[in-house]
C-alpha atoms as a PDB file:
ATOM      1  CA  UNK A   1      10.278 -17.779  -6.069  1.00  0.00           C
ATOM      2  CA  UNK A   2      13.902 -17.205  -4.715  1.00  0.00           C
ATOM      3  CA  UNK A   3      13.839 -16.813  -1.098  1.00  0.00           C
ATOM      4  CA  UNK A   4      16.211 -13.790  -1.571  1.00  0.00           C
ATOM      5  CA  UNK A   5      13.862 -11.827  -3.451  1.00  0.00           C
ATOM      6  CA  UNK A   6      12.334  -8.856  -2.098  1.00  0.00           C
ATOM      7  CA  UNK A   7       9.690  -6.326  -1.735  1.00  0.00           C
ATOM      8  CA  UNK A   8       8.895  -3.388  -0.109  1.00  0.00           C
ATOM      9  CA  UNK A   9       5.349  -3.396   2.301  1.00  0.00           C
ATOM     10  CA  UNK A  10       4.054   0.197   3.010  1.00  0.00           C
ATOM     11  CA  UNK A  11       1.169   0.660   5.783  1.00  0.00           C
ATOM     12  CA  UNK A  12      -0.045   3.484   8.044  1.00  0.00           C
ATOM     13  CA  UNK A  13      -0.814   4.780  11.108  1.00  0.00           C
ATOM     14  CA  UNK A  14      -2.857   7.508  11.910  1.00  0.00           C
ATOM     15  CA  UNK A  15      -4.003   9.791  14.680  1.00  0.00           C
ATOM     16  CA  UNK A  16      -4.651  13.602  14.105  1.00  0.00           C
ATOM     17  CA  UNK A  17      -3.655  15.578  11.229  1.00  0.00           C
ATOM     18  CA  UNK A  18      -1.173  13.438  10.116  1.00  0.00           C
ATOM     19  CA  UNK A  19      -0.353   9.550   9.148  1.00  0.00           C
ATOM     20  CA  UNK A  20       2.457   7.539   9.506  1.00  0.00           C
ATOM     21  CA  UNK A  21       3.509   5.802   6.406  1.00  0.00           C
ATOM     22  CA  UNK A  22       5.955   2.485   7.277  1.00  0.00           C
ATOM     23  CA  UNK A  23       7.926   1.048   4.950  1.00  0.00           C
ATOM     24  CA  UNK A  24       9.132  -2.266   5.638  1.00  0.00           C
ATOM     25  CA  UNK A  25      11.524  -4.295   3.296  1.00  0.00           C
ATOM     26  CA  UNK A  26      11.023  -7.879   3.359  1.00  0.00           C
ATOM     27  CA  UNK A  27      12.791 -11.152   1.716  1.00  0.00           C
ATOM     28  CA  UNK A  28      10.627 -14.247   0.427  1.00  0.00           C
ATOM     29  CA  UNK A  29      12.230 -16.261   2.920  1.00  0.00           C
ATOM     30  CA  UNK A  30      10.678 -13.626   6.190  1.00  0.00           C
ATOM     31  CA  UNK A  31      13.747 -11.595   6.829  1.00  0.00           C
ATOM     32  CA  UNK A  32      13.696  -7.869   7.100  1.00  0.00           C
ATOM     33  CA  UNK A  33      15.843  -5.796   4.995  1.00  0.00           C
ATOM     34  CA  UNK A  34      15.275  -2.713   5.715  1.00  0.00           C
ATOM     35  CA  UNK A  35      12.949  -0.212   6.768  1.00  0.00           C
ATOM     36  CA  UNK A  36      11.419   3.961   5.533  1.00  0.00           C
ATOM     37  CA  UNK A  37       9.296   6.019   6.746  1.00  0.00           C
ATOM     38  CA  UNK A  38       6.918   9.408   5.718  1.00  0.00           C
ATOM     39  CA  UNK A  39       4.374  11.357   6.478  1.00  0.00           C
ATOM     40  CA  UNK A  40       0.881  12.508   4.369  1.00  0.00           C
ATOM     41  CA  UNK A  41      -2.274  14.613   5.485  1.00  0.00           C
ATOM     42  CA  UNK A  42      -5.147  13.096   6.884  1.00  0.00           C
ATOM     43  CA  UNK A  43      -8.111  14.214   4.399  1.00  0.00           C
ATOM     44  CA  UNK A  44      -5.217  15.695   2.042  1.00  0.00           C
ATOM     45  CA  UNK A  45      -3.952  14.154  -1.287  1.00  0.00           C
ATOM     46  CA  UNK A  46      -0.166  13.818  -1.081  1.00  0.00           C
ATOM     47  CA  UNK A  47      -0.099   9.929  -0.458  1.00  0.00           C
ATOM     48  CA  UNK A  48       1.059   8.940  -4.116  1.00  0.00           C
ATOM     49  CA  UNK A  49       3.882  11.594  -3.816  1.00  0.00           C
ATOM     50  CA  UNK A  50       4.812  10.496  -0.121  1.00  0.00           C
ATOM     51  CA  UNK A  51       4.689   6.760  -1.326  1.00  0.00           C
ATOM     52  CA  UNK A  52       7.205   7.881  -4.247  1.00  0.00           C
ATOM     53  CA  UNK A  53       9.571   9.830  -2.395  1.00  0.00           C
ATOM     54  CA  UNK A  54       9.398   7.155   0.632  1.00  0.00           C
ATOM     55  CA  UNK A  55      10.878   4.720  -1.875  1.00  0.00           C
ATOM     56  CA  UNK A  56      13.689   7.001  -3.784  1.00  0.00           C
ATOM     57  CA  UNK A  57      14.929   7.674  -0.171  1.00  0.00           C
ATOM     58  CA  UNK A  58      14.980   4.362   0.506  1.00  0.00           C
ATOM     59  CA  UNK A  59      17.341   4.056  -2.965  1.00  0.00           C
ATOM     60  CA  UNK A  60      16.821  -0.271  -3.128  1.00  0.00           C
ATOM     61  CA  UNK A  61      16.635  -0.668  -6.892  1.00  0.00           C
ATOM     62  CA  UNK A  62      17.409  -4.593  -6.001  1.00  0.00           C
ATOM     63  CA  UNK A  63      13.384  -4.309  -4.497  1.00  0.00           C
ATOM     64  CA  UNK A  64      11.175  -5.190  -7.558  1.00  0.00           C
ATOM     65  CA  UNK A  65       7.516  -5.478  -5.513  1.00  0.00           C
ATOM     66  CA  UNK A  66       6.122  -2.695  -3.614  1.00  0.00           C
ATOM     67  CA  UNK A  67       2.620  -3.672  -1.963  1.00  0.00           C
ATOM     68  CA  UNK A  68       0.699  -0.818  -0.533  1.00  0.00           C
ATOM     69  CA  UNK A  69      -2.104  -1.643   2.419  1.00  0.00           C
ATOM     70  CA  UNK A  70      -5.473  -0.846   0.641  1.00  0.00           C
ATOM     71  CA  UNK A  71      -5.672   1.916  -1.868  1.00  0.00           C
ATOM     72  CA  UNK A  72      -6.962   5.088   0.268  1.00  0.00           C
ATOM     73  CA  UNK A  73      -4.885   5.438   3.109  1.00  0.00           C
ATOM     74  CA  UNK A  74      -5.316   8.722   5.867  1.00  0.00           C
ATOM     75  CA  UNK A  75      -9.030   9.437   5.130  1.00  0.00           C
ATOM     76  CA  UNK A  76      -9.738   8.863   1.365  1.00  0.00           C
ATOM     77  CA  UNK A  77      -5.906  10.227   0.630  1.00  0.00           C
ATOM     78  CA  UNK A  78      -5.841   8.130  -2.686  1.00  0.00           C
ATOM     79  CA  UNK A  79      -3.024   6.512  -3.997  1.00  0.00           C
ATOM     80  CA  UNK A  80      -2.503   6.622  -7.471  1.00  0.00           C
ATOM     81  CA  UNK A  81      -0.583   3.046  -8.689  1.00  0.00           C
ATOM     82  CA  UNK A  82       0.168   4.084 -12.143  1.00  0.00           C
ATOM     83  CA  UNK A  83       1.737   7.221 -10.878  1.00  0.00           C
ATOM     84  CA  UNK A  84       3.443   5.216  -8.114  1.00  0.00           C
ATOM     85  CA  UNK A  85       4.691   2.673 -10.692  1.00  0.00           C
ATOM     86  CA  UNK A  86       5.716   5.466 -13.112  1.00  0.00           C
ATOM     87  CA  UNK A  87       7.609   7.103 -10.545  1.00  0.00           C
ATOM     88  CA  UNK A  88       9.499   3.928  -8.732  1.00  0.00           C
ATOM     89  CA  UNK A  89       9.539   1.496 -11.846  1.00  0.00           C
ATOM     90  CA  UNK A  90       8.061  -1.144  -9.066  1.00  0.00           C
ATOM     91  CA  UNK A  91       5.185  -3.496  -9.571  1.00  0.00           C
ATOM     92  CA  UNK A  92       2.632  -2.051  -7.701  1.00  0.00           C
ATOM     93  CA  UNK A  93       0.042  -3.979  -5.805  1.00  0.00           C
ATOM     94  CA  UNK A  94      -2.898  -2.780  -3.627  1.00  0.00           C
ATOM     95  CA  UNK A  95      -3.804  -5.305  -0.824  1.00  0.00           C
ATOM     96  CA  UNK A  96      -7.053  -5.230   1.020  1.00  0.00           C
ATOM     97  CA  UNK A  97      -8.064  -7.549   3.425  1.00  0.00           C
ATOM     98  CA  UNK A  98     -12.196  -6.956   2.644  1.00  0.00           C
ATOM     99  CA  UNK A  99     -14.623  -7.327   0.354  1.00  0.00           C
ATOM    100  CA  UNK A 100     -16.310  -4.232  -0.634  1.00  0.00           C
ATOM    101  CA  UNK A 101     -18.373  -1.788  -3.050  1.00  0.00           C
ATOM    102  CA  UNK A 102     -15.993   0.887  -3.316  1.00  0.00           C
ATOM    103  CA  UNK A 103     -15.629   4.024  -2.362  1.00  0.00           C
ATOM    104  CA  UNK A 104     -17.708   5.480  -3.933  1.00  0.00           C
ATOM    105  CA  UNK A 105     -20.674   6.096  -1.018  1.00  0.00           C
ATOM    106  CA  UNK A 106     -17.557   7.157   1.488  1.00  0.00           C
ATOM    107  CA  UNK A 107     -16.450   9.609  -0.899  1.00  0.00           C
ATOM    108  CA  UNK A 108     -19.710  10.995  -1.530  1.00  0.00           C
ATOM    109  CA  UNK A 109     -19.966  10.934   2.275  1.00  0.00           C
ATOM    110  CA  UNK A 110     -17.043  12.830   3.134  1.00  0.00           C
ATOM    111  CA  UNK A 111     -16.434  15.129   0.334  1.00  0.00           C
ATOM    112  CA  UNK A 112     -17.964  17.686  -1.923  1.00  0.00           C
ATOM    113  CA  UNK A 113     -17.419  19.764  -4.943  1.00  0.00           C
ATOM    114  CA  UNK A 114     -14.133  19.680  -6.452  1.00  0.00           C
ATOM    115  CA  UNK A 115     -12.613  17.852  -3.358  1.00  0.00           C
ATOM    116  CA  UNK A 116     -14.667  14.971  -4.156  1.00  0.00           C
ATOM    117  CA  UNK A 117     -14.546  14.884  -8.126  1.00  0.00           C
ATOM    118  CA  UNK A 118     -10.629  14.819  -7.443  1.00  0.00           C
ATOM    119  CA  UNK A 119     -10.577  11.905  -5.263  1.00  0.00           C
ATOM    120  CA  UNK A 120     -12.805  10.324  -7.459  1.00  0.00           C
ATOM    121  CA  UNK A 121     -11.401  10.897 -10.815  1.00  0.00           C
ATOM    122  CA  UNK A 122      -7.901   9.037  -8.990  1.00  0.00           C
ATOM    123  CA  UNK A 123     -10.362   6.552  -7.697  1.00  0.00           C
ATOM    124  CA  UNK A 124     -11.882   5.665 -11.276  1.00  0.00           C
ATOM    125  CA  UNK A 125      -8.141   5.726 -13.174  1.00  0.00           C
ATOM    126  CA  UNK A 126      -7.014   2.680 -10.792  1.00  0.00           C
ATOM    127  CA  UNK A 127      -7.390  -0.620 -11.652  1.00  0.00           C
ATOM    128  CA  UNK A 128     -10.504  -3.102 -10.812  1.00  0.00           C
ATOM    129  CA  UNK A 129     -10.178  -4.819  -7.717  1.00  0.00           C
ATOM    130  CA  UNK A 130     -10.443  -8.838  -7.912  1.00  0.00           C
ATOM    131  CA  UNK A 131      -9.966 -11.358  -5.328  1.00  0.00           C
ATOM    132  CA  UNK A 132      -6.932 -13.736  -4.702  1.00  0.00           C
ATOM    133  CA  UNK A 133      -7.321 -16.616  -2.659  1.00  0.00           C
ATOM    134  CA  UNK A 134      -4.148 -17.176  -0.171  1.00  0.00           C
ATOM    135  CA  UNK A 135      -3.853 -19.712   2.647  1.00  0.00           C
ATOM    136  CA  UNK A 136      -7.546 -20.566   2.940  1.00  0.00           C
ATOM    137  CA  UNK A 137      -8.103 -16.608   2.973  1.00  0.00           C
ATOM    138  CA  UNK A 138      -9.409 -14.050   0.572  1.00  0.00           C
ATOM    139  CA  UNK A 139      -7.480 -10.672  -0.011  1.00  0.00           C
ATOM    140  CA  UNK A 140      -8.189  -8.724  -2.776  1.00  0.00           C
ATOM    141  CA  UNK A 141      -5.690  -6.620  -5.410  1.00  0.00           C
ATOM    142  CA  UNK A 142      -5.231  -4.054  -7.331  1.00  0.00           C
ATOM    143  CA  UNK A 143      -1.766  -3.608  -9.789  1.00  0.00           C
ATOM    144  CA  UNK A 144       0.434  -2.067 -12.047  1.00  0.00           C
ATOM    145  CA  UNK A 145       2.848  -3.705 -13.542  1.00  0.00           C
ATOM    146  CA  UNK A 146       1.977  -7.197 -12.891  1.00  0.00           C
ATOM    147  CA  UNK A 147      -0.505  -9.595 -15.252  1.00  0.00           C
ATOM    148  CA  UNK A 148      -3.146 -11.428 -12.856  1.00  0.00           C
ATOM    149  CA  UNK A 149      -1.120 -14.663 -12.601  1.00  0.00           C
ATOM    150  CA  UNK A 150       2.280 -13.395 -11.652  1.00  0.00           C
ATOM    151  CA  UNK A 151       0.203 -11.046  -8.567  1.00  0.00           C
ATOM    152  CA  UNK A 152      -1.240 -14.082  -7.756  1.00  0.00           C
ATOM    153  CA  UNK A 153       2.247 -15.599  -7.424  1.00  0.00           C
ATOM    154  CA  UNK A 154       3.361 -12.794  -5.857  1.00  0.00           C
ATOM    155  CA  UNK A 155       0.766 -12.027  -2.822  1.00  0.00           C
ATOM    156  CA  UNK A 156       1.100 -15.878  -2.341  1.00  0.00           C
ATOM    157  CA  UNK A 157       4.892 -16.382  -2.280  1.00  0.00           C
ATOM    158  CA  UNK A 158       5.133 -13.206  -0.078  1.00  0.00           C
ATOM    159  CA  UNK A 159       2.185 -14.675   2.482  1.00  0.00           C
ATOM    160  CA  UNK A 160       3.847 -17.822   4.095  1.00  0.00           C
ATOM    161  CA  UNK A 161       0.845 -17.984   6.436  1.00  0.00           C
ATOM    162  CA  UNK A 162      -2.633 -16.092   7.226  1.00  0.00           C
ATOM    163  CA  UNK A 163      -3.896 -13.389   4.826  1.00  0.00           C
ATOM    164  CA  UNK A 164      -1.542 -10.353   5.042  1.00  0.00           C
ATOM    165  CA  UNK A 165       1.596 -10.542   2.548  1.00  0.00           C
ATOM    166  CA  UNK A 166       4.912 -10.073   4.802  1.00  0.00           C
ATOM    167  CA  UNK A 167       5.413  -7.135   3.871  1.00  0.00           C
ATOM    168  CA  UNK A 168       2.415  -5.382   5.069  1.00  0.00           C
ATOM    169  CA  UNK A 169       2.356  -7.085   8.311  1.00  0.00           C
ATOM    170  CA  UNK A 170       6.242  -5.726   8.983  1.00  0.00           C
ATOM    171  CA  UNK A 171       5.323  -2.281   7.630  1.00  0.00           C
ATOM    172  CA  UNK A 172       1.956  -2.139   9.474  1.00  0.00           C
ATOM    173  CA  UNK A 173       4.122  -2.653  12.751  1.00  0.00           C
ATOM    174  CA  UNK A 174       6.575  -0.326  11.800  1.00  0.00           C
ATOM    175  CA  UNK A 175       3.843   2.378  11.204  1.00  0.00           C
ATOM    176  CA  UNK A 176       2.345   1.997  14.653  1.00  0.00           C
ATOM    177  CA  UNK A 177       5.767   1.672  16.634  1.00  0.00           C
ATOM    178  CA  UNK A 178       6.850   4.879  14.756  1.00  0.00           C
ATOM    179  CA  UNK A 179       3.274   6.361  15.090  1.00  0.00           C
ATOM    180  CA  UNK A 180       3.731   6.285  19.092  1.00  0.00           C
ATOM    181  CA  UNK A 181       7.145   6.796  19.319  1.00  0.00           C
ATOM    182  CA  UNK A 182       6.614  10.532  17.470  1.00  0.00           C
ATOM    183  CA  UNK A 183       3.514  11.049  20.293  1.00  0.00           C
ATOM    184  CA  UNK A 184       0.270  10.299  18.673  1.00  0.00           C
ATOM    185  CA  UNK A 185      -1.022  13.188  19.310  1.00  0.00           C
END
């Protein structure tokens, strides 16, 4: 991959009501490009629609990738890929950093009634999870918009070392910094 080529990480932080999304743009080659930020409800379902607008503001159509951190960020507020690729024209790719069951049991957990058959009828139209093997670590995907072998390719030309793609480390740090600069709460 061309070290010029780039892709936008998004991760939160969270405390109280409401969680900081962080946006970070990232080249192959390390170097930061740019950075976004938004806000969604903790509990709520406006993540796909935060994720969306975080990127339009943002206005890089040279950004091709967008990798989100996990798939149900601010207290089981889902994201929706194909909505988030529909709405960005990005490859979408959902990194998580452990193996799992699903969320189904947390869901069940935490919600009833309609609230829960909404989060999981988003839950069930996302793609399966599988595992991707990166630097002697194990991460594991979801995507739109990308076959198997190019997010493969992808996750590992974006990870130059460890387990977390660039991207998501950046944006993950981004998140926090902005999550204490606004007061935590």
């Amino acid at each position: 991959m061309k070290s010029g080529v780039r892709a936008l990480g998004i991760a939160e932080s969270y405390r109280g009501e409401e969680s900081v999304l962080g946006g970070a743009v990232v080249r192959a080659d390390r170097i930061v490009d740019g950075f976004a930020f938004s806000q969604v409800t903790v509990g709520g379902l406006d993540a796909t629609e935060a994720v969306s607008s975080l990127v339009g503001r943002l206005g890089r159509e040279d950004v091709p990738y967008l990798f989100l951190s996990g798939i149900a960020p601010a207290w089981f507020n889902l994201y929706d890929l194909h909505r988030i690729h529909k709405a960005t024209g990005m490859a979408v790719c959902s990194v998580s950093f452990e193996a799992s069951d699903g969320l189904e049991a947390g869901l069940d957990e935490a919600f009833s009634g309609e609230e829960r058959e909404r989060r999981l009828a988003i839950y069930e139209r996302q793609p399966p999870r599988r595992r991707v093997d990166v630097n002697g670590e194990a991460v594991f995907v979801r995507t739109v918009g990308l076959d198997d072998e190019e997010a493969t390719s992808i996750v590992r030309a974006f990870t130059p070392e460890g387990g977390r793609p660039e991207p998501l480390r950046v944006a993950r740090l981004a998140a926090r910094a902005a999550d204490e600069w606004r007061g935590g709460e």
